[in-house]
PDB file of N, CA and C in Angstrom:
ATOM      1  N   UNK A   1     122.069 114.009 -50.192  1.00  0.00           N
ATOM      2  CA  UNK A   1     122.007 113.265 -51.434  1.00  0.00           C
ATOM      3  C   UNK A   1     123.385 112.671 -51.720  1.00  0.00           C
ATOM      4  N   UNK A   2     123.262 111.373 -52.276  1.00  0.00           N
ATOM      5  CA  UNK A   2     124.870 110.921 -52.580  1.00  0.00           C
ATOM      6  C   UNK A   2     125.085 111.320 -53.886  1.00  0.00           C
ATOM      7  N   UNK A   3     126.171 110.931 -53.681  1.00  0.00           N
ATOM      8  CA  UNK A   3     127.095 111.228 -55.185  1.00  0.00           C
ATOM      9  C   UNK A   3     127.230 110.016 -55.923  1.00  0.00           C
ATOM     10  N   UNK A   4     127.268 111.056 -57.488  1.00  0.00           N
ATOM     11  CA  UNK A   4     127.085 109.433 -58.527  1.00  0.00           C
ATOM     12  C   UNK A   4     128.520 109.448 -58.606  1.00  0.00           C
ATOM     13  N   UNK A   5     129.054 108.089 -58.709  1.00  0.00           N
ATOM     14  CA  UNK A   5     130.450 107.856 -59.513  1.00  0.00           C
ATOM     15  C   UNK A   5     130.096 106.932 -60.379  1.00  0.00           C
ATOM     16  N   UNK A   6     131.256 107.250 -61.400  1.00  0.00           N
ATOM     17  CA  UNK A   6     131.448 105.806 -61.992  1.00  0.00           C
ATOM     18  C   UNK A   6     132.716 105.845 -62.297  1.00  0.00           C
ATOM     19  N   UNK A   7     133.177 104.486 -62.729  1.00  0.00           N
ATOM     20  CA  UNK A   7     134.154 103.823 -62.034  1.00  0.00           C
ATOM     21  C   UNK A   7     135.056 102.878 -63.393  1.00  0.00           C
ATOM     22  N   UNK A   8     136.157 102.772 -63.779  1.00  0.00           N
ATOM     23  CA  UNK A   8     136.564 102.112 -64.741  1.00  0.00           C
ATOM     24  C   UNK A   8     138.198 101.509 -63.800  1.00  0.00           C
ATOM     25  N   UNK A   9     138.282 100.264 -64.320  1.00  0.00           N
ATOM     26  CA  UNK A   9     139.525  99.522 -64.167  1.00  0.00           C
ATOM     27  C   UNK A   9     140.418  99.358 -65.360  1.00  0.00           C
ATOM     28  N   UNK A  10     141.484  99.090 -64.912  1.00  0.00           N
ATOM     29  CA  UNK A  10     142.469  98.321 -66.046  1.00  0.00           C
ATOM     30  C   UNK A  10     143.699  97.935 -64.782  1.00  0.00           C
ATOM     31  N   UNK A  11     143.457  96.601 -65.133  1.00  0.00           N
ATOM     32  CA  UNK A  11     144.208  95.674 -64.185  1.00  0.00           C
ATOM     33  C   UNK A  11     145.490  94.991 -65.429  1.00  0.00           C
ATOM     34  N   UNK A  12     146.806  94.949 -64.648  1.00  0.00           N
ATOM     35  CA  UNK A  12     147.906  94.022 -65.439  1.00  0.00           C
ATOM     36  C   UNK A  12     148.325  95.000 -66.747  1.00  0.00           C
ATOM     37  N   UNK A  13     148.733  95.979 -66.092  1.00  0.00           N
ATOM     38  CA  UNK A  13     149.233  96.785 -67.075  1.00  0.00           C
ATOM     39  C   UNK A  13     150.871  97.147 -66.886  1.00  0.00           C
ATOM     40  N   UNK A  14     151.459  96.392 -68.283  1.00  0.00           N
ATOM     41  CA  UNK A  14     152.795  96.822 -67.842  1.00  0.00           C
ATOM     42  C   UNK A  14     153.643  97.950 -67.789  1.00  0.00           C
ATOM     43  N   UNK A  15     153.431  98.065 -66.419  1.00  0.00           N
ATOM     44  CA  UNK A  15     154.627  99.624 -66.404  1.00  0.00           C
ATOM     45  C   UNK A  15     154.884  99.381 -64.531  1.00  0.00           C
ATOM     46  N   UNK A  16     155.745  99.722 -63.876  1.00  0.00           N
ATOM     47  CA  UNK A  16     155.518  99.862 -62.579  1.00  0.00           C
ATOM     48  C   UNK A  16     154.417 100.849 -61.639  1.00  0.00           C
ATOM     49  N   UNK A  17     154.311 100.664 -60.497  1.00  0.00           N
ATOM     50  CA  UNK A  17     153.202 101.768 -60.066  1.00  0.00           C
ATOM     51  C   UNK A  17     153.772 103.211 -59.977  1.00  0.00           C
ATOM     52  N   UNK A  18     154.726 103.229 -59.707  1.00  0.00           N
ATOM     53  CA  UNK A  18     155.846 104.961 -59.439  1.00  0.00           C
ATOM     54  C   UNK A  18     155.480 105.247 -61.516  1.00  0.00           C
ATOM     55  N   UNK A  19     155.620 104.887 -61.770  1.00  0.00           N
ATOM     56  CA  UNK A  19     156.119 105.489 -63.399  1.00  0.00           C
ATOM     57  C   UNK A  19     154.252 105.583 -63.621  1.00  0.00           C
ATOM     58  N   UNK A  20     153.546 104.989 -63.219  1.00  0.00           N
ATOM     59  CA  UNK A  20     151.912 105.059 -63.786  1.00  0.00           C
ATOM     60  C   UNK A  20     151.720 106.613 -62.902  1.00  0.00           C
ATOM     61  N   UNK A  21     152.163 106.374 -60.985  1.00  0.00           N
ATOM     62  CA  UNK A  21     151.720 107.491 -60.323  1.00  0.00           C
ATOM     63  C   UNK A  21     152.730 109.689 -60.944  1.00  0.00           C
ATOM     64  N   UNK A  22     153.945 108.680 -61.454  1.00  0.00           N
ATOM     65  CA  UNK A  22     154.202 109.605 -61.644  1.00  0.00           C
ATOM     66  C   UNK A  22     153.606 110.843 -62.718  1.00  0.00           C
ATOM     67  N   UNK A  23     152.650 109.825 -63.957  1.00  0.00           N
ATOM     68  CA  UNK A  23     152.228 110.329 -64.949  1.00  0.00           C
ATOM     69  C   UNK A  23     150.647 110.784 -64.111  1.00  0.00           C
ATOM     70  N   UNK A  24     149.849 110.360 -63.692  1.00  0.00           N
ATOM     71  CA  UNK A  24     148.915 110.648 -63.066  1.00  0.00           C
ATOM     72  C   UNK A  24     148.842 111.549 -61.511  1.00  0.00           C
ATOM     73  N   UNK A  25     149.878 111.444 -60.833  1.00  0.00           N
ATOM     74  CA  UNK A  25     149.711 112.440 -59.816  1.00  0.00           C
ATOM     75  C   UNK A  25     148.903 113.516 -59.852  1.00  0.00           C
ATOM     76  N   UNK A  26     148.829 114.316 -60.242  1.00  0.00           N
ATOM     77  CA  UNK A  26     148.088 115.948 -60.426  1.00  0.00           C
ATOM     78  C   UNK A  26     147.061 115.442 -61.148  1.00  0.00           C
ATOM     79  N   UNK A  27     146.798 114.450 -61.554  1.00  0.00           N
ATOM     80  CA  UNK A  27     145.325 114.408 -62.289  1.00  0.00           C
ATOM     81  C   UNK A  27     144.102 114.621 -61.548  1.00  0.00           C
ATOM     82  N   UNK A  28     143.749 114.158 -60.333  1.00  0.00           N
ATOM     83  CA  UNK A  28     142.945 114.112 -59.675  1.00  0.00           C
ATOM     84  C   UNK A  28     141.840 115.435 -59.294  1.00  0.00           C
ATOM     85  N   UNK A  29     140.633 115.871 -59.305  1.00  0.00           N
ATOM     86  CA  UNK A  29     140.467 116.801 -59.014  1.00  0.00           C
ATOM     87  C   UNK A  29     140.464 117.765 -60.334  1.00  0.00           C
ATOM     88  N   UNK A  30     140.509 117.447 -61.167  1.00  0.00           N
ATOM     89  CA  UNK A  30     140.276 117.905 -62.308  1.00  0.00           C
ATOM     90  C   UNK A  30     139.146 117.860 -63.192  1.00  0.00           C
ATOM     91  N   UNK A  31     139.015 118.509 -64.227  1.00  0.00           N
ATOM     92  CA  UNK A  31     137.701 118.609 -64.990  1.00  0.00           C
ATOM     93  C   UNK A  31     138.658 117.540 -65.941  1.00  0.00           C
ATOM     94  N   UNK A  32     137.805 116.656 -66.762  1.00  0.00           N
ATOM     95  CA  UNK A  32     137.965 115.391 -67.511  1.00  0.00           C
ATOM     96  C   UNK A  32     138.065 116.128 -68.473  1.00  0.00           C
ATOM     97  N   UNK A  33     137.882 116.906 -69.598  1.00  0.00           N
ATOM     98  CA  UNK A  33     138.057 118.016 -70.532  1.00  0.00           C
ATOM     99  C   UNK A  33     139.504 117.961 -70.370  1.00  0.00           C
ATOM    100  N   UNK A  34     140.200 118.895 -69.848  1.00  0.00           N
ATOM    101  CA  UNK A  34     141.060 119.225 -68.429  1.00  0.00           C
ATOM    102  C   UNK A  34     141.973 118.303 -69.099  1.00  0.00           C
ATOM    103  N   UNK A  35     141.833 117.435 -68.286  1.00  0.00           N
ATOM    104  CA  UNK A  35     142.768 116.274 -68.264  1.00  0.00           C
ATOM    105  C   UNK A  35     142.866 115.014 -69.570  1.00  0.00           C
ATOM    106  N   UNK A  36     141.843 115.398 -70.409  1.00  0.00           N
ATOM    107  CA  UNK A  36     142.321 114.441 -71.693  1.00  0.00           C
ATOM    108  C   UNK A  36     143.136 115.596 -72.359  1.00  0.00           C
ATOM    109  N   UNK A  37     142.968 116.676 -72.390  1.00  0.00           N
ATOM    110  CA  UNK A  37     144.187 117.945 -72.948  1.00  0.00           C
ATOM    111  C   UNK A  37     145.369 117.805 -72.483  1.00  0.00           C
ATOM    112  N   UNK A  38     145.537 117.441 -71.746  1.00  0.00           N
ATOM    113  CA  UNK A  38     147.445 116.943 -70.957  1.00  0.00           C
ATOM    114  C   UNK A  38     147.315 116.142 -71.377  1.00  0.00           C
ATOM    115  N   UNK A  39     147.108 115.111 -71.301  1.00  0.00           N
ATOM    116  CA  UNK A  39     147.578 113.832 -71.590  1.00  0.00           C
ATOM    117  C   UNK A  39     147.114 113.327 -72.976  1.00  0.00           C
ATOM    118  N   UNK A  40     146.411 114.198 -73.905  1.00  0.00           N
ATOM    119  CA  UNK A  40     147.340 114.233 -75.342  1.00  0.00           C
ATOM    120  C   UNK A  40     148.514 114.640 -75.583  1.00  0.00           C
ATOM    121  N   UNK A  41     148.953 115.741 -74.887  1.00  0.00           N
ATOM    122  CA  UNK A  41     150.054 115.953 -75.399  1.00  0.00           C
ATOM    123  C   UNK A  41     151.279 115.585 -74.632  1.00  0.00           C
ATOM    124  N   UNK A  42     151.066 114.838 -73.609  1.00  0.00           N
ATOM    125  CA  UNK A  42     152.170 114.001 -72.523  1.00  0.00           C
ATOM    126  C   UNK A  42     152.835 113.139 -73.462  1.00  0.00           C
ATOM    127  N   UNK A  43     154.253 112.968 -73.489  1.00  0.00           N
ATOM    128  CA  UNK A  43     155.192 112.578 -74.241  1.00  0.00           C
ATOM    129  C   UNK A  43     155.481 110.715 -73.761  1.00  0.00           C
ATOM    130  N   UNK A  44     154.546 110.153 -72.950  1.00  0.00           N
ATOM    131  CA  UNK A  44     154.989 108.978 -72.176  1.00  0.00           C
ATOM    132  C   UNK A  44     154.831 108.171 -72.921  1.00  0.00           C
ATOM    133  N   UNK A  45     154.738 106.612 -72.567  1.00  0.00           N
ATOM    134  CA  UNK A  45     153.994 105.309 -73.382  1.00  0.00           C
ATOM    135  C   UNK A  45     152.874 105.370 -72.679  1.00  0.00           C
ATOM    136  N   UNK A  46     152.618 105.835 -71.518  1.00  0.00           N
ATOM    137  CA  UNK A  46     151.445 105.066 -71.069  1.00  0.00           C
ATOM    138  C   UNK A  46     150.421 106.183 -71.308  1.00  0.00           C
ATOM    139  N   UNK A  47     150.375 106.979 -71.721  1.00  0.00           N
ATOM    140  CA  UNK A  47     149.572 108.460 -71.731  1.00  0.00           C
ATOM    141  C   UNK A  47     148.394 107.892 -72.571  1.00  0.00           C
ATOM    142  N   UNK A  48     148.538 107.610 -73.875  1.00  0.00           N
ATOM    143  CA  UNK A  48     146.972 106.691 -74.744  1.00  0.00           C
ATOM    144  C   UNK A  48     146.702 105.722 -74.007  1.00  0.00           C
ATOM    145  N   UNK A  49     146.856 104.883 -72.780  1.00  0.00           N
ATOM    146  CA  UNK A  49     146.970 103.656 -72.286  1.00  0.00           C
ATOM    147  C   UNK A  49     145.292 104.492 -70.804  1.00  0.00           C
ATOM    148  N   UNK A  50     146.021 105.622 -70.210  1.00  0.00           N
ATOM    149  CA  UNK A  50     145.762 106.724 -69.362  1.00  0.00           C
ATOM    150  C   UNK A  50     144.354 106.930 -69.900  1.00  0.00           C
ATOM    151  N   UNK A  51     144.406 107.611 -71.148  1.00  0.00           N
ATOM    152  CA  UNK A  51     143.679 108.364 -72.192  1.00  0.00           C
ATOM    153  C   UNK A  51     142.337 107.440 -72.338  1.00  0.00           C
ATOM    154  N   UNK A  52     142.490 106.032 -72.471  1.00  0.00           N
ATOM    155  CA  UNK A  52     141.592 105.045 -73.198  1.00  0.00           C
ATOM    156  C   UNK A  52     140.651 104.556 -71.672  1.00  0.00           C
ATOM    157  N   UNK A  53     141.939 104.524 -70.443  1.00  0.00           N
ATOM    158  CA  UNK A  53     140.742 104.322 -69.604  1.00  0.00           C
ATOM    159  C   UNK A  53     140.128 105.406 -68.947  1.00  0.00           C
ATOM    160  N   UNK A  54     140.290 106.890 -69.313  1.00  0.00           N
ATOM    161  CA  UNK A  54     139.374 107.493 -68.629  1.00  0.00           C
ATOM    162  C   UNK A  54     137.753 107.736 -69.648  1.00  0.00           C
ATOM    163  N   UNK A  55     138.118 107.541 -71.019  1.00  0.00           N
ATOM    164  CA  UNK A  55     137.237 107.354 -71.534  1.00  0.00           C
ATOM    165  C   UNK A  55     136.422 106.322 -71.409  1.00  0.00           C
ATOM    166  N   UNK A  56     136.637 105.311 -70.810  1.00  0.00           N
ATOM    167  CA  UNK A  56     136.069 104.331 -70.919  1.00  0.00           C
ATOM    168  C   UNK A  56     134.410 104.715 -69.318  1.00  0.00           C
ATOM    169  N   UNK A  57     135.954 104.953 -68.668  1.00  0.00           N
ATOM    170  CA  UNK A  57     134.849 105.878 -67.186  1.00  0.00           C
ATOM    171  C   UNK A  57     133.706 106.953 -67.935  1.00  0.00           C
ATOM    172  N   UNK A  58     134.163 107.568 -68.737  1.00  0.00           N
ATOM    173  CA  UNK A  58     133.432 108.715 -69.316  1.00  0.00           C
ATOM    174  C   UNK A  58     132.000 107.802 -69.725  1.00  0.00           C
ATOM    175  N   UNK A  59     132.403 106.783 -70.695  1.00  0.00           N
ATOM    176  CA  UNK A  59     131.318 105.949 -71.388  1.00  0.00           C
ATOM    177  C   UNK A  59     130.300 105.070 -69.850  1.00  0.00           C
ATOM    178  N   UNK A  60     131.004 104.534 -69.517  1.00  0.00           N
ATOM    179  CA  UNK A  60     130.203 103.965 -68.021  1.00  0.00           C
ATOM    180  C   UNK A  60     129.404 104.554 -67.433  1.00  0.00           C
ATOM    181  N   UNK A  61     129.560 106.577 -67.324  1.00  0.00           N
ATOM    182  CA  UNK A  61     129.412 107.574 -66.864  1.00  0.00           C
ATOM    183  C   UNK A  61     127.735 107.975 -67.603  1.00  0.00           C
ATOM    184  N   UNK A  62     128.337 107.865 -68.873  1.00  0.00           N
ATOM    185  CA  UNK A  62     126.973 108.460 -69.738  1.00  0.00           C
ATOM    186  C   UNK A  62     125.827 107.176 -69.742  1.00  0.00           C
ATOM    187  N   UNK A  63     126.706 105.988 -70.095  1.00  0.00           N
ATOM    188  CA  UNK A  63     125.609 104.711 -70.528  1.00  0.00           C
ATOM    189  C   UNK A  63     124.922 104.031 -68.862  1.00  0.00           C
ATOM    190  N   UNK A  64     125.437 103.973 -68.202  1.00  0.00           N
ATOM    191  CA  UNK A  64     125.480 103.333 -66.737  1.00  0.00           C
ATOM    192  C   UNK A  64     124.773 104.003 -65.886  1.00  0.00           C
ATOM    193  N   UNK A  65     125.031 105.295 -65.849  1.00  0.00           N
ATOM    194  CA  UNK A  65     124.705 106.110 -64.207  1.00  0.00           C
ATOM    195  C   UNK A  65     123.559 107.404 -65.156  1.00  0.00           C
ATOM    196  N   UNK A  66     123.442 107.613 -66.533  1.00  0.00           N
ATOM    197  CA  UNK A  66     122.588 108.867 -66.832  1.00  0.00           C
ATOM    198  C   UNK A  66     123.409 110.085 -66.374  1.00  0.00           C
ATOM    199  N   UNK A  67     125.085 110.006 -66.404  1.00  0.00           N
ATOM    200  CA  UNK A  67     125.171 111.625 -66.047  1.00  0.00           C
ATOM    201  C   UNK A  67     125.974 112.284 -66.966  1.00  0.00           C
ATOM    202  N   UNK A  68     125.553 113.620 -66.890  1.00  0.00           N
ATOM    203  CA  UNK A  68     126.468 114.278 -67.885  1.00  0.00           C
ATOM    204  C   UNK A  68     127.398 114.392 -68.007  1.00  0.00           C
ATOM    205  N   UNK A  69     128.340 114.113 -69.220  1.00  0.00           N
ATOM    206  CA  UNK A  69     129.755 114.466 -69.623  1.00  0.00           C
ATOM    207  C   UNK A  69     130.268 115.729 -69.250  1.00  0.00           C
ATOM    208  N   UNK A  70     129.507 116.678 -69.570  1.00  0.00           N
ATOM    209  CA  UNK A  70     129.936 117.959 -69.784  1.00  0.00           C
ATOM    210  C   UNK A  70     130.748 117.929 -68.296  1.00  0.00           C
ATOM    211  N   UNK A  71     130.308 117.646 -67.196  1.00  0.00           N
ATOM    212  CA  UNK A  71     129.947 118.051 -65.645  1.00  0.00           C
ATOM    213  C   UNK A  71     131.427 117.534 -64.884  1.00  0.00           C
ATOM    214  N   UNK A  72     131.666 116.459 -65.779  1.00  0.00           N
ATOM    215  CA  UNK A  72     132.495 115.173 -64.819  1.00  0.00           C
ATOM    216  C   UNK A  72     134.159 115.719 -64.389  1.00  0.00           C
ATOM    217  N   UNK A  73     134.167 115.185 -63.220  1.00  0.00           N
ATOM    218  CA  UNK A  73     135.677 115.578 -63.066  1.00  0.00           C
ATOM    219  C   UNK A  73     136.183 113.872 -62.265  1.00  0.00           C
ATOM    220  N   UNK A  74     137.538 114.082 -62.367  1.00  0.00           N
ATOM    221  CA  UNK A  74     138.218 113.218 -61.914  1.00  0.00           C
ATOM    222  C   UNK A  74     138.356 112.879 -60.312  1.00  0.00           C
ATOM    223  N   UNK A  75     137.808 112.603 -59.520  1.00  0.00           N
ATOM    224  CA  UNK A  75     137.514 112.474 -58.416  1.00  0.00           C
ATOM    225  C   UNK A  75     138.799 111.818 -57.917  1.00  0.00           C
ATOM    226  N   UNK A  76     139.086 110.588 -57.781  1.00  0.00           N
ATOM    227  CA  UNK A  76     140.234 109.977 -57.125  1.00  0.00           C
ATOM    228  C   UNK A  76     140.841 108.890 -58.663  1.00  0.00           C
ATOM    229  N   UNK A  77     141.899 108.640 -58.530  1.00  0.00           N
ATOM    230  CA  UNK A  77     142.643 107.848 -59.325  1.00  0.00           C
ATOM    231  C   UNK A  77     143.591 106.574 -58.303  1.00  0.00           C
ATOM    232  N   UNK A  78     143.401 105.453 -57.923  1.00  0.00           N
ATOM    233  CA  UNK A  78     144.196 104.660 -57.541  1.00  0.00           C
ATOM    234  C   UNK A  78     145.146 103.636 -58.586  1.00  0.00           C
ATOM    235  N   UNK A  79     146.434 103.710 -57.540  1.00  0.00           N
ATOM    236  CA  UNK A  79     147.254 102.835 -58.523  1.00  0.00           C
ATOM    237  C   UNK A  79     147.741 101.881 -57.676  1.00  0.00           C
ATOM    238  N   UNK A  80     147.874 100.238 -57.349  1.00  0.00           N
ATOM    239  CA  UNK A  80     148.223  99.561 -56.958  1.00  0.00           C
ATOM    240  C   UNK A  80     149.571  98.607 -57.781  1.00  0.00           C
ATOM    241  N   UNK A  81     150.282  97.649 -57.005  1.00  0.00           N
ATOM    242  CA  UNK A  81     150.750  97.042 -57.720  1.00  0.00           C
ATOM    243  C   UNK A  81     150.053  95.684 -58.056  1.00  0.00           C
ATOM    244  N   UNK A  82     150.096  94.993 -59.529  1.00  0.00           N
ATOM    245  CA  UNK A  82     149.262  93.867 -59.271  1.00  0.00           C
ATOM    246  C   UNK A  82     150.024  92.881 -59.152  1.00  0.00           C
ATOM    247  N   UNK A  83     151.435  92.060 -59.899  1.00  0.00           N
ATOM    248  CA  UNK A  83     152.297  90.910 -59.597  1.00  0.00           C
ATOM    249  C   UNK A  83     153.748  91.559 -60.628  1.00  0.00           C
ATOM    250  N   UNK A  84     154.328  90.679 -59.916  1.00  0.00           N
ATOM    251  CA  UNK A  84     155.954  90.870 -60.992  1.00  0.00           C
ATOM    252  C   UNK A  84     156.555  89.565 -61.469  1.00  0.00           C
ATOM    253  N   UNK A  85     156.952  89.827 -62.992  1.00  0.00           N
ATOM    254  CA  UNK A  85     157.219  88.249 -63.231  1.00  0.00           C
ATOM    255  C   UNK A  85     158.975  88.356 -62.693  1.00  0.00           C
ATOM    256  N   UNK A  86     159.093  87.144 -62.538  1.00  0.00           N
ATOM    257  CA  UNK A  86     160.978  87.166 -62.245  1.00  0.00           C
ATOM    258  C   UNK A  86     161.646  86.900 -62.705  1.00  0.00           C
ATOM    259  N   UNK A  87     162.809  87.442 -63.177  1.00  0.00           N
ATOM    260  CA  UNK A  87     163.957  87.207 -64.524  1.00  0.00           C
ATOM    261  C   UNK A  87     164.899  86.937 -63.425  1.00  0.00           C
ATOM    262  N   UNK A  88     165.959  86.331 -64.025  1.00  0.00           N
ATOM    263  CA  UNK A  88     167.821  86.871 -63.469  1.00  0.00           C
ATOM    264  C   UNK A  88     168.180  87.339 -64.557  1.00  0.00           C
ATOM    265  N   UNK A  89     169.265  87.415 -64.147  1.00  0.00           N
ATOM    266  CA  UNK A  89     170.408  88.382 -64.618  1.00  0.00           C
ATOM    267  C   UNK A  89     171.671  87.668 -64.509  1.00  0.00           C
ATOM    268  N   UNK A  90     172.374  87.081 -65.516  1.00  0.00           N
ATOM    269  CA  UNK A  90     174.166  86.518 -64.991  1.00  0.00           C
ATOM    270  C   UNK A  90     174.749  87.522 -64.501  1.00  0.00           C
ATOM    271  N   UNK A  91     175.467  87.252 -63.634  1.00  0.00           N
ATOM    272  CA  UNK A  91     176.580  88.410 -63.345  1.00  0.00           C
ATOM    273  C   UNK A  91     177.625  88.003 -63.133  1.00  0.00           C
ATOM    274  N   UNK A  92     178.730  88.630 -62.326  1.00  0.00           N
ATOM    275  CA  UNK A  92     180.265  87.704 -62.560  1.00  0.00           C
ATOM    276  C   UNK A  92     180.437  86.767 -61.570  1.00  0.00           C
ATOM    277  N   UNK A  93     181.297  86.238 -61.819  1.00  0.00           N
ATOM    278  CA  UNK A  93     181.986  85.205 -61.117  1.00  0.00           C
ATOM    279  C   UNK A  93     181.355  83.983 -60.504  1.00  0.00           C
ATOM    280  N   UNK A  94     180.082  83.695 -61.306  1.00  0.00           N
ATOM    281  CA  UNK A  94     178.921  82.739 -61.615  1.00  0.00           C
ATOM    282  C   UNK A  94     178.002  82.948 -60.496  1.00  0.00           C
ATOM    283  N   UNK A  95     177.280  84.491 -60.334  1.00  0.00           N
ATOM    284  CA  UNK A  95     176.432  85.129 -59.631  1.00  0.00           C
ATOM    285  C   UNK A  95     174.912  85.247 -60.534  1.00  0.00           C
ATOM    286  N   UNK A  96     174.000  85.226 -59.781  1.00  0.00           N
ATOM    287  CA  UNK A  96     172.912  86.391 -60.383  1.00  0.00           C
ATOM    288  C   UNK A  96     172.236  86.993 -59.564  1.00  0.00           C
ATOM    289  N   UNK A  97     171.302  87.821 -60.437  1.00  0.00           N
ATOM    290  CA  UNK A  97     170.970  89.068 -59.691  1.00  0.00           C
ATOM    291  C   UNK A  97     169.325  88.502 -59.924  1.00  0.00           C
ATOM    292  N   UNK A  98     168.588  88.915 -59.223  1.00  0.00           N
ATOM    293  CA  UNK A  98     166.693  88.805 -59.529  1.00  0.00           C
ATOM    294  C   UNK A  98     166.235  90.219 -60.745  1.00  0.00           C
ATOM    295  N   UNK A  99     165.577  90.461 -61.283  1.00  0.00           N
ATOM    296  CA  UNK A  99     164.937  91.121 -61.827  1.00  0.00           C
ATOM    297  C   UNK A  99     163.433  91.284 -62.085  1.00  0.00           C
ATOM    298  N   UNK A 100     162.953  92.425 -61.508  1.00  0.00           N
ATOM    299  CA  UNK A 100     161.342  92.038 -61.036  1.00  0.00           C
ATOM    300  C   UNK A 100     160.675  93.268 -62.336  1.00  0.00           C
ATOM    301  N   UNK A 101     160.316  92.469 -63.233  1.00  0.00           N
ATOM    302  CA  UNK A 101     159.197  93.330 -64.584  1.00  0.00           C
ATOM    303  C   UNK A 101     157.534  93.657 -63.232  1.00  0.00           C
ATOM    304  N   UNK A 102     157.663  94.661 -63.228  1.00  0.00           N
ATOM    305  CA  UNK A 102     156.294  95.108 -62.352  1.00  0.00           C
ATOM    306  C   UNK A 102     155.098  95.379 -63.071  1.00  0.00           C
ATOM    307  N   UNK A 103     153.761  95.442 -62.620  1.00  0.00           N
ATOM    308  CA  UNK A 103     152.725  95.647 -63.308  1.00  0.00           C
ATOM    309  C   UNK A 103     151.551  96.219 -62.560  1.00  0.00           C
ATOM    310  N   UNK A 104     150.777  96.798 -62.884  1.00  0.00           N
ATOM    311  CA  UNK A 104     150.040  97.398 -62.230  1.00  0.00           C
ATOM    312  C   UNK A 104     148.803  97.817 -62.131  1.00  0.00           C
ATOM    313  N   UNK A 105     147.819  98.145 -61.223  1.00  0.00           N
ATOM    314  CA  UNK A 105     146.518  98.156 -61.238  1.00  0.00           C
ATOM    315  C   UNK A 105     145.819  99.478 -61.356  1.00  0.00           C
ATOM    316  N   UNK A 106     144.959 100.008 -62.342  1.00  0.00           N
ATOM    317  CA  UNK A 106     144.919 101.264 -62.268  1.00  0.00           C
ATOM    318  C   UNK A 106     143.061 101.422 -62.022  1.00  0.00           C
ATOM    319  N   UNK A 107     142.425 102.342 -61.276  1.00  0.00           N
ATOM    320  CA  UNK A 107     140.800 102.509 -61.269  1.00  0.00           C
ATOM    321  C   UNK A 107     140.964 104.268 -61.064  1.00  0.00           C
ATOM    322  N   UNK A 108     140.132 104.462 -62.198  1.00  0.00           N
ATOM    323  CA  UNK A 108     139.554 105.441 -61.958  1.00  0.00           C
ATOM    324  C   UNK A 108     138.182 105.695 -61.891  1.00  0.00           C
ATOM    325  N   UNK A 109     138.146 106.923 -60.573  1.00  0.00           N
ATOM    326  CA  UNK A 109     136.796 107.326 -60.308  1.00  0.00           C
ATOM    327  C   UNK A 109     136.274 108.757 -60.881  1.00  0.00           C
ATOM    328  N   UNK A 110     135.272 109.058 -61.423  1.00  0.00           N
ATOM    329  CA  UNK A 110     134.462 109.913 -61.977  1.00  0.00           C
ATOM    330  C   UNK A 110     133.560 110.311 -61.461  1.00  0.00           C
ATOM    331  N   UNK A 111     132.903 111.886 -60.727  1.00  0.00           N
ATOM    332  CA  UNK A 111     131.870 111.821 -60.465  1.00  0.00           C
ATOM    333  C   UNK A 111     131.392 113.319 -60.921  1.00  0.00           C
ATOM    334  N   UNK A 112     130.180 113.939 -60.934  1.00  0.00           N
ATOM    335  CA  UNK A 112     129.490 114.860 -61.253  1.00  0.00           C
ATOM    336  C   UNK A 112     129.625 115.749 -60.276  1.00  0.00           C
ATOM    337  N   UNK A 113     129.712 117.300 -61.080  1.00  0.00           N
ATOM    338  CA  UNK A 113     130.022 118.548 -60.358  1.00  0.00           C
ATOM    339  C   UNK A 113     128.703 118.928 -59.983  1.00  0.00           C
ATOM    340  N   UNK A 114     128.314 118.942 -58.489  1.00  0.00           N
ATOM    341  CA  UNK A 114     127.152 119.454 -58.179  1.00  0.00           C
ATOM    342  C   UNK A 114     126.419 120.739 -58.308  1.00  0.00           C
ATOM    343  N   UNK A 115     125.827 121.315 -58.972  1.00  0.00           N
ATOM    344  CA  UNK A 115     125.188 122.672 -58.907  1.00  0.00           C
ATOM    345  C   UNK A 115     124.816 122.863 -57.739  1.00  0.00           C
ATOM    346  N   UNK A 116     125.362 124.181 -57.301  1.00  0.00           N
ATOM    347  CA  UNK A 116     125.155 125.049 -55.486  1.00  0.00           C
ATOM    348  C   UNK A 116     123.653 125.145 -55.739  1.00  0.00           C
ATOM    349  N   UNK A 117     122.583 124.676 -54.988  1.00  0.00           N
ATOM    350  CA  UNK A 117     121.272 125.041 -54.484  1.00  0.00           C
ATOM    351  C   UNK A 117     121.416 126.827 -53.568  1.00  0.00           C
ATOM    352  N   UNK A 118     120.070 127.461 -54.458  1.00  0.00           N
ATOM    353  CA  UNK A 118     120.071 128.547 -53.205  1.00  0.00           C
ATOM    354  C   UNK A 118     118.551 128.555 -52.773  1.00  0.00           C
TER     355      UNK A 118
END
């Protein structure tokens, strides 16, 4: 039998991908319960940003696929980069430097904890 997922995006989000992966690393593999409890109380900017799209998976989860909330865990989390806009920077002696504002692509996957058949 396959497995249900469901699935939420948020594309063009400003923060780099290291600073999104760093807040999400250990999320994965977790009960969604679980993991909206950390990341209320995670001290970051992007943590309500985190927060809003796993709920959103949660809602996709219940309205979309028929599966239970109670059940769901965090299956995989990808973070890509999506584009960088480009600044300079003056510097001395009539130099500049590039400056790259990064942004990033975030999907998370959701799927249901299977009950062991005996």
């Amino acid at each position: 039998m396959s497995e249900k997922i469901a699935v939420a995006y948020l594309s063009a989000l400003k923060s780099s991908p290291l600073k999104v992966m760093k807040l999400t690393g250990n999320l994965a593999g977790k009960p969604v319960s679980e993991v909206l409890k950390v990341l209320k109380f995670c001290n970051l900017k992007l943590a309500p940003v985190i927060i809003g799209l796993v709920y959103s998976a949660m809602s996709n989860a219940e309205n979309n696929h028929n599966m239970d909330v109670d059940n769901l865990y965090i299956k995989k989390i990808d973070i890509g980069r999506a584009f960088a806009l480009k600044r300079f920077a003056a510097r001395g002696r009539g130099k500049s430097s590039r400056i790259l504002k990064t942004f990033s692509n975030v999907r998370v996957v959701l799927a249901e904890k299977q009950e062991k058949q005996k």
